[in-house]
Protein backbone atom coordinates (compact mmCIF):
# COMPACT_ATOMS: atom_id res chain seq x y z
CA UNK A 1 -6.43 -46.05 -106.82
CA UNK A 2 -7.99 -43.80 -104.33
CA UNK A 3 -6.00 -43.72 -101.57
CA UNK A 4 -2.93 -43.96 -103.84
CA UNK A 5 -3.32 -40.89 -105.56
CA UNK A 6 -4.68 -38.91 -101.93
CA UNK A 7 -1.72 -40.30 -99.80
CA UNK A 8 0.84 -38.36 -102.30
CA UNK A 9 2.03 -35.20 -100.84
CA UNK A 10 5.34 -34.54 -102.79
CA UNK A 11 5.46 -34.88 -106.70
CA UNK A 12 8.94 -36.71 -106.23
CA UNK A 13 7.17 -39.75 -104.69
CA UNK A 14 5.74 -40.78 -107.93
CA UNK A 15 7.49 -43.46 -109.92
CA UNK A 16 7.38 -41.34 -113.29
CA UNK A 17 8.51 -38.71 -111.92
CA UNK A 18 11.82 -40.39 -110.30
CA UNK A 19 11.47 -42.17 -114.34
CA UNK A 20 11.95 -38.83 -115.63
CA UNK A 21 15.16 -37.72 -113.38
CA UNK A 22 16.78 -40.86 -114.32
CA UNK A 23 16.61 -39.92 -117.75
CA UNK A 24 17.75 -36.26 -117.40
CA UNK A 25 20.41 -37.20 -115.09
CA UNK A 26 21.54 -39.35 -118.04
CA UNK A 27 21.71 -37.06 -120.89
CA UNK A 28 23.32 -34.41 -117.96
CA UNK A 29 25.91 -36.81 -118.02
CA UNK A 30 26.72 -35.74 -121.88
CA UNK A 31 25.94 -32.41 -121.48
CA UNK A 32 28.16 -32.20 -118.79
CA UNK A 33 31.23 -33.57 -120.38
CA UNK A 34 31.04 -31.17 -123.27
CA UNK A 35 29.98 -34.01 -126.05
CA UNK A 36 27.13 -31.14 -127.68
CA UNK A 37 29.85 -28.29 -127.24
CA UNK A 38 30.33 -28.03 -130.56
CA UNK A 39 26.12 -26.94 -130.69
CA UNK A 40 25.74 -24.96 -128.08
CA UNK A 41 22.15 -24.02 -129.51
CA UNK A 42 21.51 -27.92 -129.31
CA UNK A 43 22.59 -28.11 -125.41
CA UNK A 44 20.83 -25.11 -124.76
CA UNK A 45 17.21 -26.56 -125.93
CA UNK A 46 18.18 -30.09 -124.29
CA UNK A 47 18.42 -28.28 -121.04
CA UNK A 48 15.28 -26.17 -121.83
CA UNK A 49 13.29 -29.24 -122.56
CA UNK A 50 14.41 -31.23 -119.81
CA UNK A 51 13.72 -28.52 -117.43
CA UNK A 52 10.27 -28.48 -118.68
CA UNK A 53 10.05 -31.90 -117.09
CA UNK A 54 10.41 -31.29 -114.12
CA UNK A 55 8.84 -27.77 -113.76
CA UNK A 56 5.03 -29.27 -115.29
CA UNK A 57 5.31 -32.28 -113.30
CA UNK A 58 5.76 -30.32 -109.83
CA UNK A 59 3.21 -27.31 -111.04
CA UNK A 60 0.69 -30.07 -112.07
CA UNK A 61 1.22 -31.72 -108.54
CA UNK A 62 0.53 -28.43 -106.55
CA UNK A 63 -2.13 -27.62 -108.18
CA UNK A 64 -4.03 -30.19 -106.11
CA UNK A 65 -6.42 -30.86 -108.60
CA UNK A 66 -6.13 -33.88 -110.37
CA UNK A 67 -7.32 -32.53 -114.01
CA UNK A 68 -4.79 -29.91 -113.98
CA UNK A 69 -2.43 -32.53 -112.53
CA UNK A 70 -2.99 -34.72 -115.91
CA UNK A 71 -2.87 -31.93 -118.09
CA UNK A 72 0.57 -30.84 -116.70
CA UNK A 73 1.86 -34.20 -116.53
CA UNK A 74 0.62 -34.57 -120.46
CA UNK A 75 2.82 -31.42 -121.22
CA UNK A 76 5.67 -32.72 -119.34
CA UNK A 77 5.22 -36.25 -121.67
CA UNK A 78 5.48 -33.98 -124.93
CA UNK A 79 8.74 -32.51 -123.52
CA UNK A 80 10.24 -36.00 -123.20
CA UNK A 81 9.02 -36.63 -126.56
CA UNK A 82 10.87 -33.06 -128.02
CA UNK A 83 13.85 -34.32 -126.04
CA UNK A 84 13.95 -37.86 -127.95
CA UNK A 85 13.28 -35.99 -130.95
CA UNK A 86 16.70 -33.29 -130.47
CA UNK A 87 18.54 -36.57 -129.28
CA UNK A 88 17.36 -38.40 -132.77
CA UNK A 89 18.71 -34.85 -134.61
CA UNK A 90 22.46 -34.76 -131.93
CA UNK A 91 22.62 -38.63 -133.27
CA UNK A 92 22.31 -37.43 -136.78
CA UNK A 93 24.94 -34.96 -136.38
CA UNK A 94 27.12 -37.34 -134.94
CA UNK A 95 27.11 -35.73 -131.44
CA UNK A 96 26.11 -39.30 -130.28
CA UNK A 97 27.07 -42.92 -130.74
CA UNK A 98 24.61 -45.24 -131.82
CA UNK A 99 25.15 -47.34 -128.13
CA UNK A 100 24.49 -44.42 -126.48
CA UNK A 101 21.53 -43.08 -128.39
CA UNK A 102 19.61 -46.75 -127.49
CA UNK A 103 20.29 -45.81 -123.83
CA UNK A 104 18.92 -43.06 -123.48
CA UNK A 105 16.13 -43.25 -125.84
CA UNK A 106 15.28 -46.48 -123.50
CA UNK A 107 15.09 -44.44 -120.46
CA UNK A 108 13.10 -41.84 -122.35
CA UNK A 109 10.56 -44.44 -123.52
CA UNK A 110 9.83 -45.98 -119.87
CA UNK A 111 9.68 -42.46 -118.58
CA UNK A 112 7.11 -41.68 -120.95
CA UNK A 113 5.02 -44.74 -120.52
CA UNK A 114 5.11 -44.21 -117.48
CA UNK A 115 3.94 -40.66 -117.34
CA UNK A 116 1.00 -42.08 -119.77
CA UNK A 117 -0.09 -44.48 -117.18
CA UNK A 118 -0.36 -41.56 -114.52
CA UNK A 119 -2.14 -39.90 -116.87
CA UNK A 120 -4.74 -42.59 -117.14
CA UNK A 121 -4.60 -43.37 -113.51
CA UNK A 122 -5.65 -39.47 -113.02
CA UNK A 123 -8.20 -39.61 -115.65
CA UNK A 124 -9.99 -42.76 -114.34
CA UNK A 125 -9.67 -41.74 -110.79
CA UNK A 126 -12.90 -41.32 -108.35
CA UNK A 127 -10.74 -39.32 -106.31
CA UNK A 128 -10.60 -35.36 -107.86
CA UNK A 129 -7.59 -33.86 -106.25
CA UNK A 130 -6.63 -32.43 -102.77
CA UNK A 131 -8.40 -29.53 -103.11
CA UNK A 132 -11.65 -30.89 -103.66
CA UNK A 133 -10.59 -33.36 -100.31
CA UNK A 134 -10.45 -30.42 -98.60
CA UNK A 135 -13.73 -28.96 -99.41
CA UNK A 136 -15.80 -32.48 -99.56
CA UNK A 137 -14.54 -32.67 -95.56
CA UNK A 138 -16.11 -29.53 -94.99
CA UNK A 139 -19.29 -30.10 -96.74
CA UNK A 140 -19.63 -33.65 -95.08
CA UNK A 141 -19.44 -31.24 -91.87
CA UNK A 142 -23.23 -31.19 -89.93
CA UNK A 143 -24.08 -27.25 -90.95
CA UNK A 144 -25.67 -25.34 -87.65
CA UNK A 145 -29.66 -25.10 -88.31
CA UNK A 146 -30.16 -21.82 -90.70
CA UNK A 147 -32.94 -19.13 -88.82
CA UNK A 148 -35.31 -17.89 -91.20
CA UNK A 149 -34.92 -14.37 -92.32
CA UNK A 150 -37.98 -12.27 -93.58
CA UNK A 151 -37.66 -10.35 -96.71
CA UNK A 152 -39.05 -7.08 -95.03
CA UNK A 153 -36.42 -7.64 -92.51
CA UNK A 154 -33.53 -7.47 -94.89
CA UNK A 155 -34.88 -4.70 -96.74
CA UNK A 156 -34.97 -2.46 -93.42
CA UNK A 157 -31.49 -3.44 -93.13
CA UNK A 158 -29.96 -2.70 -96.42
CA UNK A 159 -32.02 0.61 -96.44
CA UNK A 160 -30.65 0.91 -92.82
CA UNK A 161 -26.92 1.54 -93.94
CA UNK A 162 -28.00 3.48 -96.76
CA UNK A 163 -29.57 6.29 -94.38
């Protein structure tokens, strides 16, 4: 799990991520050929939602942390789940066949799942994030022996600059 999570240097390399375009790129399909024209209002939060996707997954990523990373990630799972939710209401409304509401809500579920397993994966992880990679190297560093300073000696050299 580790080295998994610290060999990751782009968000796109992770499966749920990739899950998640697959089921945009689906429903762009629709939006693209005009069948929610007649609710522009409808299109307009589909696109919103979507785009929430894919802009918490990458901020979570670059955070380098891998708390923030879940948190984001968690945020982007509730924006698939608004997006089933506004596909459930363009079904109702008959913006969508029944065919092609199973589709898509299929490619919404395994892109959720599979944001909830990063999620755990993040969670349970040793490793903490880049960031912390980057400071743990430089602690593990051997630190150059400290020389003792006297108190009286920093006093004379505070009251030194204030003279």
């Amino acid at each position: 799990m580790f080295l998994y999570l610290s060999v990751m240097d782009d968000f796109t390399q992770f499966d749920a991520f990739e899950r998640c375009r697959a089921f945009a790129r689906a429903i762009a399909v629709h939006l693209n050929r005009g069948v929610f024209a007649k609710d522009p209002v409808l299109a307009a939060e589909l696109r919103k939602t979507l785009l929430s996707v894919y802009s918490n997954f990458g901020e979570g990523f670059d955070r380098d942390g891998n708390r923030e990373f879940a948190q984001f990630v968690s945020i982007a799972k509730g924006s698939l789940g608004e997006t089933r939710a506004q596909l459930i209401y363009a079904l109702d409304f008959g913006y969508l066949k029944p065919e092609t509401f199973c589709e898509l809500d299929e490619l919404a579920k395994t892109a959720t799942a599979c944001l909830g397993g990063l999620i755990r994966c993040l969670n349970d992880s040793s490793f903490r994030g880049r960031k912390f990679k980057q400071r743990e190297d430089l602690t593990n560093e051997p630190k150059p022996p400290r020389t003792p300073v006297q108190v009286q000696d920093i006093g004379n050299t505070i009251g030194s600059r204030h003279r």
